[in-house]
C-alpha atoms as a PDB file:
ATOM      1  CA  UNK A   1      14.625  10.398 -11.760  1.00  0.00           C
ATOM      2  CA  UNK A   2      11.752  12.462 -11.105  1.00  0.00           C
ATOM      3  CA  UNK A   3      11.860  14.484 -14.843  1.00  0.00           C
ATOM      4  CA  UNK A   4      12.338  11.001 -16.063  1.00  0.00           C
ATOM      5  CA  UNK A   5       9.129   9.406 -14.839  1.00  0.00           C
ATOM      6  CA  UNK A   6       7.266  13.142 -15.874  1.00  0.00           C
ATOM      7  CA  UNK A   7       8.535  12.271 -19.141  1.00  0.00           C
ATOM      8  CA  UNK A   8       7.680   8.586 -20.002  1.00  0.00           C
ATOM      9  CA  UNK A   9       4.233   8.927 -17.913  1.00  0.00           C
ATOM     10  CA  UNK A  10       3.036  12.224 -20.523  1.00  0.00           C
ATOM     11  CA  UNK A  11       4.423  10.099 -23.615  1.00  0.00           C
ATOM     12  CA  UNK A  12       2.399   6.791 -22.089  1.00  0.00           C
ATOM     13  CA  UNK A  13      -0.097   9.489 -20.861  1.00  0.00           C
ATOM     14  CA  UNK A  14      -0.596   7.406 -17.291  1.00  0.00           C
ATOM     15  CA  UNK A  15      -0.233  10.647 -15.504  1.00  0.00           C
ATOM     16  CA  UNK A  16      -3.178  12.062 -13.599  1.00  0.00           C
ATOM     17  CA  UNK A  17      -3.980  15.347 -12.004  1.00  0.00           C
ATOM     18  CA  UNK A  18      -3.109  14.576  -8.261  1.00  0.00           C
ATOM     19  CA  UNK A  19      -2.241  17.518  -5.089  1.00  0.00           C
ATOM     20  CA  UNK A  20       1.312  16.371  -4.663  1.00  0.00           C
ATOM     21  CA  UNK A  21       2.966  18.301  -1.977  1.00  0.00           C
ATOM     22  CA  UNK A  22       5.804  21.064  -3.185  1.00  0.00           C
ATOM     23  CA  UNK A  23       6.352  23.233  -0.450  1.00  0.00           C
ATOM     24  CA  UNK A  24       5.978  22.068   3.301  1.00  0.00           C
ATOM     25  CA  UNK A  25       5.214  24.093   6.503  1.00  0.00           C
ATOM     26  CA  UNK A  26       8.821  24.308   8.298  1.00  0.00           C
ATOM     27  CA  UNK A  27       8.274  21.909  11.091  1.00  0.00           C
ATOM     28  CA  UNK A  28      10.275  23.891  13.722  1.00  0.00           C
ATOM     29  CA  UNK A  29       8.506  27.338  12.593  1.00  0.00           C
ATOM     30  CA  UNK A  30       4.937  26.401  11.364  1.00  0.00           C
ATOM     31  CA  UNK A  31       4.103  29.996   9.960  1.00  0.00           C
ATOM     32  CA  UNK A  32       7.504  29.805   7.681  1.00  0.00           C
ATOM     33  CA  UNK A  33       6.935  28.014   4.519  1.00  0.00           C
ATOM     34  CA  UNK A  34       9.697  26.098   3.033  1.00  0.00           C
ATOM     35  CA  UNK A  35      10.032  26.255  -1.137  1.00  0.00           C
ATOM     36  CA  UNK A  36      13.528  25.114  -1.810  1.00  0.00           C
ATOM     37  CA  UNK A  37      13.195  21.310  -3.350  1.00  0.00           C
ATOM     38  CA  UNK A  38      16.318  20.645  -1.637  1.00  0.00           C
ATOM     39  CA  UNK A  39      15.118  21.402   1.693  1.00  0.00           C
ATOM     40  CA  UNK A  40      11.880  19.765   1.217  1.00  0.00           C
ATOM     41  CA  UNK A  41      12.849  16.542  -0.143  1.00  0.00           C
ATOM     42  CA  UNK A  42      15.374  16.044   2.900  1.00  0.00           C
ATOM     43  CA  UNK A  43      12.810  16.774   5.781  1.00  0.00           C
ATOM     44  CA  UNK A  44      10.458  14.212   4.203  1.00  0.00           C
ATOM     45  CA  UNK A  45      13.449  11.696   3.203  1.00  0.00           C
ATOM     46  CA  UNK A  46      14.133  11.982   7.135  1.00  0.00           C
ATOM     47  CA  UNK A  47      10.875  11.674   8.443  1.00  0.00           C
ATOM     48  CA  UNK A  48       9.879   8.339   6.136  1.00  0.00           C
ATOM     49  CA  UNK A  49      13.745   6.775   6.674  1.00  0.00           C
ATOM     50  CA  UNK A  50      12.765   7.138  10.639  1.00  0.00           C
ATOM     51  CA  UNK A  51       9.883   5.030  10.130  1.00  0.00           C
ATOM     52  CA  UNK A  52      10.611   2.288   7.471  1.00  0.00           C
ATOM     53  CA  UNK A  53      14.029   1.828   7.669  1.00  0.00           C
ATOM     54  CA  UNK A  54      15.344   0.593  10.414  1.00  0.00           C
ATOM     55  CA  UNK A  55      19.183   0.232  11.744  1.00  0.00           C
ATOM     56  CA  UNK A  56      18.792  -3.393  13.043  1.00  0.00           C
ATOM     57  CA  UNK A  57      19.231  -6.086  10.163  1.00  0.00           C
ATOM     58  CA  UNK A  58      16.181  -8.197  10.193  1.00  0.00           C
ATOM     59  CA  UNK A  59      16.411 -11.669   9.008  1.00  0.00           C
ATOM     60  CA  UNK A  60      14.875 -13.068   6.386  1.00  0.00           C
ATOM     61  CA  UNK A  61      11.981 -15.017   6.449  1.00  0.00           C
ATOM     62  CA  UNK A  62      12.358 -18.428   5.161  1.00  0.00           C
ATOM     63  CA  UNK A  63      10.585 -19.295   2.013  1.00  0.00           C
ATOM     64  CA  UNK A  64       9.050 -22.745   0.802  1.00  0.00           C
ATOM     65  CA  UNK A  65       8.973 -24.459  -2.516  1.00  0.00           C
ATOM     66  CA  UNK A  66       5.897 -22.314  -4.112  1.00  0.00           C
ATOM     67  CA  UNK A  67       3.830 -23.826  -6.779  1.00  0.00           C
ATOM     68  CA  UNK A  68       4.335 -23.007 -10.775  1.00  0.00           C
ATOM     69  CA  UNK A  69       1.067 -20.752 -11.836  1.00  0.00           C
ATOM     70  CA  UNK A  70      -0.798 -21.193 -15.171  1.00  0.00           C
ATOM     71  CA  UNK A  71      -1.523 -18.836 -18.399  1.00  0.00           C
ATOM     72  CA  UNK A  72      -4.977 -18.505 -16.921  1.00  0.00           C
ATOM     73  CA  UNK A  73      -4.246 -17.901 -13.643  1.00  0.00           C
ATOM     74  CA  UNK A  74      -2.231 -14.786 -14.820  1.00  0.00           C
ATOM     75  CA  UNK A  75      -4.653 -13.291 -16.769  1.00  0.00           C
ATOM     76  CA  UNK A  76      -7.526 -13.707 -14.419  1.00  0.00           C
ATOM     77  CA  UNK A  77      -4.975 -11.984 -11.606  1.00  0.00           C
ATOM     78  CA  UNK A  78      -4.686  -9.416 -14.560  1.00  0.00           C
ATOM     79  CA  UNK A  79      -8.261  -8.600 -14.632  1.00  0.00           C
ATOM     80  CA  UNK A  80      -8.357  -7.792 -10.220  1.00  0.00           C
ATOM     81  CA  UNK A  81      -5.408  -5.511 -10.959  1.00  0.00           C
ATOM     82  CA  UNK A  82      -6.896  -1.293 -10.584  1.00  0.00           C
ATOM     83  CA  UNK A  83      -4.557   0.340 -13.298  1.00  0.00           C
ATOM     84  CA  UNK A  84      -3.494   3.894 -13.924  1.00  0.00           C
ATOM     85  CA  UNK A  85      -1.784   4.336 -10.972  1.00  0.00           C
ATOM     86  CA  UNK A  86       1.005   5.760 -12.045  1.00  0.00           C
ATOM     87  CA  UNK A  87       4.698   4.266 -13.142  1.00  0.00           C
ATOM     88  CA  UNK A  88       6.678   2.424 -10.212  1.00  0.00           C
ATOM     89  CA  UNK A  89      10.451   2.226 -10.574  1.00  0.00           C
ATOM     90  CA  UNK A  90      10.854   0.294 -13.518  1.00  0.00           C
ATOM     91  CA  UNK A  91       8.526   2.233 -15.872  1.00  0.00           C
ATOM     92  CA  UNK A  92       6.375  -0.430 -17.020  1.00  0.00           C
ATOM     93  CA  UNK A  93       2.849   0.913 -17.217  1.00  0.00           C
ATOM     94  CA  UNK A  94       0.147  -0.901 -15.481  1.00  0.00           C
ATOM     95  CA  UNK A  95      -1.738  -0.842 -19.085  1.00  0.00           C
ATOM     96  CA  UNK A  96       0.017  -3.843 -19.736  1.00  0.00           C
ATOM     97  CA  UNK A  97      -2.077  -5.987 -17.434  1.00  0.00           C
ATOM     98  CA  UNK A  98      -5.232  -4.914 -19.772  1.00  0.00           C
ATOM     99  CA  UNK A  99      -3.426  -6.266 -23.032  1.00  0.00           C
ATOM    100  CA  UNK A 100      -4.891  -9.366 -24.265  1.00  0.00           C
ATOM    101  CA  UNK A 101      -1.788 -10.514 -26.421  1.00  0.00           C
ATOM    102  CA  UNK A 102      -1.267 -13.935 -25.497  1.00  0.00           C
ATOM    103  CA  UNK A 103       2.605 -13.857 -26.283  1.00  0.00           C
ATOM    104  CA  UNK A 104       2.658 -10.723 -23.299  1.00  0.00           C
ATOM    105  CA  UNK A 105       0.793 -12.615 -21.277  1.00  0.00           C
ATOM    106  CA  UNK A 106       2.607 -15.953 -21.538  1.00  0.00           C
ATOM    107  CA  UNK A 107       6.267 -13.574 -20.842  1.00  0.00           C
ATOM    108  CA  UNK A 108       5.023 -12.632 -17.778  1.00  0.00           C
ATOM    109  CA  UNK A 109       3.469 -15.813 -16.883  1.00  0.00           C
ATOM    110  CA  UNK A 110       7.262 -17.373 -17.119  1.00  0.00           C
ATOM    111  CA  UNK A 111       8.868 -14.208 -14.919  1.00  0.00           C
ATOM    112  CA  UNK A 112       6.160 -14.885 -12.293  1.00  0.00           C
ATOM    113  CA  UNK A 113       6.971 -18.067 -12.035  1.00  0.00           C
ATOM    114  CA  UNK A 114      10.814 -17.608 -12.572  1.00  0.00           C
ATOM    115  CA  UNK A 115      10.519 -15.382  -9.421  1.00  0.00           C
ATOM    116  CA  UNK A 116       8.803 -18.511  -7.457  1.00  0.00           C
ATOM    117  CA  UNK A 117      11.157 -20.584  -8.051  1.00  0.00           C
ATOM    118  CA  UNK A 118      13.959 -18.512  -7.261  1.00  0.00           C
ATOM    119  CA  UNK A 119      12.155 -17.358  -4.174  1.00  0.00           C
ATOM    120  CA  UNK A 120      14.056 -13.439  -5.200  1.00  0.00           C
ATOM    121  CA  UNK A 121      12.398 -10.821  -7.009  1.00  0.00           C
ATOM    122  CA  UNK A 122      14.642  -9.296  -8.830  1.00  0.00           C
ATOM    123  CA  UNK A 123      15.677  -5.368  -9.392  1.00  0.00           C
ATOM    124  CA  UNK A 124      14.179  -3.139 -10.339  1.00  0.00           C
ATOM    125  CA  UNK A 125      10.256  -5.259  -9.837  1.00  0.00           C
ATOM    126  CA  UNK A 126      11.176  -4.923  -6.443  1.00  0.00           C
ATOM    127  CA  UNK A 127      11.397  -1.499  -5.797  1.00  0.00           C
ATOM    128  CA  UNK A 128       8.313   0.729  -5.409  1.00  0.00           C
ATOM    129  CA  UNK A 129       8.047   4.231  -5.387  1.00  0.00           C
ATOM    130  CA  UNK A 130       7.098   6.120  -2.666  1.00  0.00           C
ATOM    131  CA  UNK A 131       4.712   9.077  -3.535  1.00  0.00           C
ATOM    132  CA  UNK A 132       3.688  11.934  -1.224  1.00  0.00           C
ATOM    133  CA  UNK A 133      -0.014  13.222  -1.653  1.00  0.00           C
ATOM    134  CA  UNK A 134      -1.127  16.250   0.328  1.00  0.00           C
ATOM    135  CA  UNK A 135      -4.692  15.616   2.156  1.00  0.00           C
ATOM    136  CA  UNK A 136      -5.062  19.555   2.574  1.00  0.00           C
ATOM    137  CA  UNK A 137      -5.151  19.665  -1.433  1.00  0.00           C
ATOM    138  CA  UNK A 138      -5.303  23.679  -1.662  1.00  0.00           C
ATOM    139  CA  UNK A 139      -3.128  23.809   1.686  1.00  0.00           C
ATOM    140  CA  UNK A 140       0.173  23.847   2.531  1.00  0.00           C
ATOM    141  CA  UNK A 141       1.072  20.528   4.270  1.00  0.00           C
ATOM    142  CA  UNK A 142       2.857  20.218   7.062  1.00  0.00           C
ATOM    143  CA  UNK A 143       5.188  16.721   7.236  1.00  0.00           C
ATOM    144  CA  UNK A 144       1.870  15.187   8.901  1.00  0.00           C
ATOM    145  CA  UNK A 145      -0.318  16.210   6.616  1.00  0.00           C
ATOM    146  CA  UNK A 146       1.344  14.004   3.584  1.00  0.00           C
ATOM    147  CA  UNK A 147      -0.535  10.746   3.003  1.00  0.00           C
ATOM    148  CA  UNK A 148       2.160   8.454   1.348  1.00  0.00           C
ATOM    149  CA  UNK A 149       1.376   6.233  -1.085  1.00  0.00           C
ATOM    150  CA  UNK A 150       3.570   3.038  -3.083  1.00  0.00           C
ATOM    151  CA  UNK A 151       3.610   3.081  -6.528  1.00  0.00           C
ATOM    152  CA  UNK A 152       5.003  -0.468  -7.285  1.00  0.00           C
ATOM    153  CA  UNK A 153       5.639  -2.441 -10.734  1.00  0.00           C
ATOM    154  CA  UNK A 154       2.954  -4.193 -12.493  1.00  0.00           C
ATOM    155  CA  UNK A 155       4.890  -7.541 -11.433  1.00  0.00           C
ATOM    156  CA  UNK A 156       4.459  -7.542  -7.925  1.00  0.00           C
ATOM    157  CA  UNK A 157       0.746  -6.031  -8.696  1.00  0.00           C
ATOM    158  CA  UNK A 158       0.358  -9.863 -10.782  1.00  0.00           C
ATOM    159  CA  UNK A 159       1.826 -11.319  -7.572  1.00  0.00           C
ATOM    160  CA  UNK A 160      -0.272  -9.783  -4.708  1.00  0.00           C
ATOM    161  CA  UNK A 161      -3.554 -10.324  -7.009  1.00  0.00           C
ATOM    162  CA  UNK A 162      -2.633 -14.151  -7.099  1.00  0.00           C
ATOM    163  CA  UNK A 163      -3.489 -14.909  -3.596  1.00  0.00           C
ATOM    164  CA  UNK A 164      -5.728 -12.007  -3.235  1.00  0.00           C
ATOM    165  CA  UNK A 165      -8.830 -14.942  -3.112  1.00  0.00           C
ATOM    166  CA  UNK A 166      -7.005 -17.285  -1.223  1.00  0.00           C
ATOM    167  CA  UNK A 167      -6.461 -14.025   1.727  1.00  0.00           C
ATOM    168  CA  UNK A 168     -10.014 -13.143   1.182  1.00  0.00           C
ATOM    169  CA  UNK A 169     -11.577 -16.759   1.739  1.00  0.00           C
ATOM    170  CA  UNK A 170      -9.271 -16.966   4.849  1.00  0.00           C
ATOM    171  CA  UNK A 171      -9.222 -13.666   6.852  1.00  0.00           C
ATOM    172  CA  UNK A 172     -12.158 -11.469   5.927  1.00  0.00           C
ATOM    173  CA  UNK A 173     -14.797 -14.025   7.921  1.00  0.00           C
ATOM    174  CA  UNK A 174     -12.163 -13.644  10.377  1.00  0.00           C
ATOM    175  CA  UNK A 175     -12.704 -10.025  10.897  1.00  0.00           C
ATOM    176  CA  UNK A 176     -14.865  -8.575  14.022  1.00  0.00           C
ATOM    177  CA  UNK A 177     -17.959  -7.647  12.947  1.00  0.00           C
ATOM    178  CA  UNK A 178     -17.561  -4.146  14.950  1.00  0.00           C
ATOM    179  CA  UNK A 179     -15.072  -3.679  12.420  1.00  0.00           C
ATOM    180  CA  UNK A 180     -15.309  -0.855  10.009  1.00  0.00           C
ATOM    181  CA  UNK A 181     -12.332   0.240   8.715  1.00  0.00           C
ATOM    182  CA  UNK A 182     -10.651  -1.263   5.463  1.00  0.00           C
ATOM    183  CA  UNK A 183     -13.974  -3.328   4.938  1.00  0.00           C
ATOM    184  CA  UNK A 184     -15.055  -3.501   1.367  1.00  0.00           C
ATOM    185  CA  UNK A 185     -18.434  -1.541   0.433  1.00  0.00           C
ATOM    186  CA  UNK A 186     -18.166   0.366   4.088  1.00  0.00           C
ATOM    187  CA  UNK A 187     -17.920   3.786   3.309  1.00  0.00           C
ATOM    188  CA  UNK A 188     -17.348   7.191   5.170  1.00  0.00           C
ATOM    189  CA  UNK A 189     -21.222   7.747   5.048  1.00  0.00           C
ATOM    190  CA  UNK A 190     -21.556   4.156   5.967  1.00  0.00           C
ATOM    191  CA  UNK A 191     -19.267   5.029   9.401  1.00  0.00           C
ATOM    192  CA  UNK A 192     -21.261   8.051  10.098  1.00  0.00           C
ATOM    193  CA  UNK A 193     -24.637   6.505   9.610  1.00  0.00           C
ATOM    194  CA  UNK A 194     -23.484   3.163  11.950  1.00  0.00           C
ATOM    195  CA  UNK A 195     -22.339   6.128  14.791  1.00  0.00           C
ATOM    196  CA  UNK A 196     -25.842   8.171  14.749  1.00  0.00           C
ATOM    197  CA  UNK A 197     -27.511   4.898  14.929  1.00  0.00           C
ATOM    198  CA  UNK A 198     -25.398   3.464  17.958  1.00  0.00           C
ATOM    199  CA  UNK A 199     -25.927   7.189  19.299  1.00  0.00           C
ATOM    200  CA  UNK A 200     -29.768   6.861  18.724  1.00  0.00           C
ATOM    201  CA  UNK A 201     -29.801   3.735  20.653  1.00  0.00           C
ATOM    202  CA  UNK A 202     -27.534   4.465  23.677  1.00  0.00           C
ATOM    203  CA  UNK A 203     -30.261   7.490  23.613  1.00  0.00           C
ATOM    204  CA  UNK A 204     -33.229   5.318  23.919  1.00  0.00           C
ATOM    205  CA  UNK A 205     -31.962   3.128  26.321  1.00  0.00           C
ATOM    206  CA  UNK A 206     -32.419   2.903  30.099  1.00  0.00           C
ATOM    207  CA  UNK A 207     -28.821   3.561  30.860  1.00  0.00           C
ATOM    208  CA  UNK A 208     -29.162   7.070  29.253  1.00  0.00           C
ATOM    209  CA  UNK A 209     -29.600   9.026  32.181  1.00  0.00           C
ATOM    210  CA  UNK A 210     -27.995  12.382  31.471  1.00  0.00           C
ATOM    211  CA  UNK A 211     -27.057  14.046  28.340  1.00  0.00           C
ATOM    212  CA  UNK A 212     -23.234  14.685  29.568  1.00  0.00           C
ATOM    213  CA  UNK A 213     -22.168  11.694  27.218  1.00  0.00           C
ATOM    214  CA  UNK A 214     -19.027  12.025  25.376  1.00  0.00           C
ATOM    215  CA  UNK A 215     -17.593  10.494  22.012  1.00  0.00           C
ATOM    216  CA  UNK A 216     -14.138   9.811  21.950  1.00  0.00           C
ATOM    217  CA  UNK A 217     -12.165   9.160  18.878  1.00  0.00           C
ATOM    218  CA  UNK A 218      -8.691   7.718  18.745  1.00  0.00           C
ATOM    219  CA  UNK A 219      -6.362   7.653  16.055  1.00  0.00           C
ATOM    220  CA  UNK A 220      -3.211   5.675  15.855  1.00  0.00           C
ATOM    221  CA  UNK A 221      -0.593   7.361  13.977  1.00  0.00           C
ATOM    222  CA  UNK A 222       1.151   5.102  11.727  1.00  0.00           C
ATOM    223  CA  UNK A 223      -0.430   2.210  13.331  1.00  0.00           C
ATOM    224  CA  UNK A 224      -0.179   0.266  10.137  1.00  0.00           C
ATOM    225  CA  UNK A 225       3.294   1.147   9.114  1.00  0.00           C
ATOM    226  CA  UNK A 226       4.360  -0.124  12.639  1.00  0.00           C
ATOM    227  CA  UNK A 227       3.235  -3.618  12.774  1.00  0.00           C
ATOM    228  CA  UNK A 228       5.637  -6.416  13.376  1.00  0.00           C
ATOM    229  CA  UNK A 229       6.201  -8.590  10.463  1.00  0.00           C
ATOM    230  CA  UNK A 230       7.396 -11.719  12.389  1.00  0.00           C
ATOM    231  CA  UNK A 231       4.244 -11.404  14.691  1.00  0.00           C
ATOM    232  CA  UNK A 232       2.260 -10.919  11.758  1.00  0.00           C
ATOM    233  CA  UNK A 233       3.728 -13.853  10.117  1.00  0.00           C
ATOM    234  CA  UNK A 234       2.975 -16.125  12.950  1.00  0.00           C
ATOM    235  CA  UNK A 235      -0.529 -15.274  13.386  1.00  0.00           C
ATOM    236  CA  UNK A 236      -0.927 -15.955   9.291  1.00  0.00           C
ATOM    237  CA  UNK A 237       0.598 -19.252  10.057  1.00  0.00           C
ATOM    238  CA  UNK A 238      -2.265 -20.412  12.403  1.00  0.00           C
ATOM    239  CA  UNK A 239      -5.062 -19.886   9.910  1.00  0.00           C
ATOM    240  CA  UNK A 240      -6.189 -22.145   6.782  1.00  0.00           C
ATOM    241  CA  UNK A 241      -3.395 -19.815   4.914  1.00  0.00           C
ATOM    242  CA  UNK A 242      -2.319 -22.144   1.672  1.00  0.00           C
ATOM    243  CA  UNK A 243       1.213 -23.276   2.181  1.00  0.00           C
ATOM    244  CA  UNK A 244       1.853 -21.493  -1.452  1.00  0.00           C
ATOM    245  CA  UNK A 245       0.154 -17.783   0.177  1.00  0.00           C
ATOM    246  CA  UNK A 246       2.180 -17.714   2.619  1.00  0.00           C
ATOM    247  CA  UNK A 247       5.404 -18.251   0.980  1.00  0.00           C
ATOM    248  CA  UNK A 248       4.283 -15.861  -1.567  1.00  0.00           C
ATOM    249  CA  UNK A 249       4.041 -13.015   1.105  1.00  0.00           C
ATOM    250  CA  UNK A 250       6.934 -14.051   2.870  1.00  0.00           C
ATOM    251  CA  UNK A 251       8.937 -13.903  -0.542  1.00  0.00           C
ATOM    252  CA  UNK A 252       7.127  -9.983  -1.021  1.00  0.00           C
ATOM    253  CA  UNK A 253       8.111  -9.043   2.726  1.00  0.00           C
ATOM    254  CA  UNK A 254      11.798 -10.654   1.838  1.00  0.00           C
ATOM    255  CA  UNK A 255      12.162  -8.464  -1.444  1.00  0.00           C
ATOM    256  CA  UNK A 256      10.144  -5.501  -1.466  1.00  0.00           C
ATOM    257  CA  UNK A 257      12.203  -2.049  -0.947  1.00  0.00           C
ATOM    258  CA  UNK A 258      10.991   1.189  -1.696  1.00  0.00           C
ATOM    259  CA  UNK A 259      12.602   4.767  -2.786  1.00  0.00           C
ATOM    260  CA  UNK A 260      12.350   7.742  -0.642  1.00  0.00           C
ATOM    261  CA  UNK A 261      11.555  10.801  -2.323  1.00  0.00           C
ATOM    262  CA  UNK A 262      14.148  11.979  -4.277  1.00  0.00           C
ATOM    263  CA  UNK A 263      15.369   8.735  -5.637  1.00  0.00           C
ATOM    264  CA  UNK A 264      17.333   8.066  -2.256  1.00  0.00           C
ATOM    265  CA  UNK A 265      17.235   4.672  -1.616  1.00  0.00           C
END
């Protein structure tokens, strides 16, 4: 699967220079270095199966009637899409979201709307591809070090960018105001300026009274990957959330599957 994707993506020529991990510090030796693809591809299918997959059989969530979308509403959901990310499972480059042929255009228009009214996305749009950068670049990794990313198909891109407004209208004025992280136009540099200003001011204040202050910084691993989908659900449920948003994300959180590396589902 893998030669096949390095194939299509240099004949499409989507593929981009990226530091994909190939060798992995041996997580019970950390001065051995592992090389054999065999080896490598099982520690990380272990690690990621551990933390997506789980055992228990959730149930579904239960999906309303969700409104047929229009031509236009397509191809402006087209134009929010980032492209050249790289070919998901099916091998349909994201290009195809930049085409302006109406007949293209008006195909997918029907699938997306095939898919709402069957309230399934089909194989393989459902699948996304799960791709393991390394955040030490000209390091060897360990399995921490990988920063995993989902490559998924240009249909469920369409989908997500549909009630992309309708989630921004609702949530973001929602959002603390302390809040940094994951907030559009703040930055790294933004962060760091924000923290020698708050630092300046603590400084300045009456309250400073020695100069044995400390800065703590807490990070929780995998804190995103481990949030509870029924929770989330019903806290979506209690805002001004269109009836047709939410069914659309409970229909993505019914369907969507991912590969582990390898191809190992």
């Amino acid at each position: 699967m893998k030669e096949f994707h390095n194939i299509i993506g240099n004949v499409l020529r989507v593929r981009r220079k990226v530091f994909v991990a190939q060798e992995i510090r041996d997580p019970t030796t950390p001065n051995e270095i592992i090389h054999e693809p065999n080896r490598v591809r099982n520690l990380i299918s272990e690690k990621y199966r551990k933390l997506y997959v789980s055992e228990t059989k959730k149930p579904l969530f239960e999906v309303g009637n969700i409104k047929p979308v229009s031509y236009r509403n397509v191809l402006d959901a087209a134009k929010m899409v980032s492209i050249g990310k790289g070919l998901g499972i099916d091998c349909i480059p994201d290009q195809i979201l930049r085409d302006t042929n109406e007949v293209i255009t008006k195909k997918l228009t029907d699938l997306v709307n095939l898919i709402f009214k069957s309230k399934k996305i089909p194989t393989p749009f459902a699948f996304a591809r799960l791709h393991l950068l390394n955040k030490l670049k000209g390091v060897t990794p360990g399995l921490d070090d990988l920063r995993p990313i989902m490559i998924s198909s240009p249909v469920i891109k369409i989908i997500e960018a549909l009630i992309l407004q309708d989630l921004k209208r609702t949530l973001v004025p929602m959002i603390c105001p302390a809040q940094t992280g994951f907030i559009p136009e703040y930055s790294t540099q933004t962060h760091i300026l924000r923290l020698i200003g708050k630092v300046i001011d603590y400084k300045k204040s009456k309250t400073f009274k020695t100069r044995r202050w400390k800065i703590l910084f807490i990070d929780f691993k995998t804190a995103f990957d481990r949030v509870d989908h029924k929770q989330l659900m019903n806290k979506l449920e209690k805002t001004d959330l269109k009836h047709d948003t939410l069914n659309v994300i409970k229909l993505l959180y019914n369907s969507y599957h991912f590969t582990l590396p390898g191809g190992e589902l």
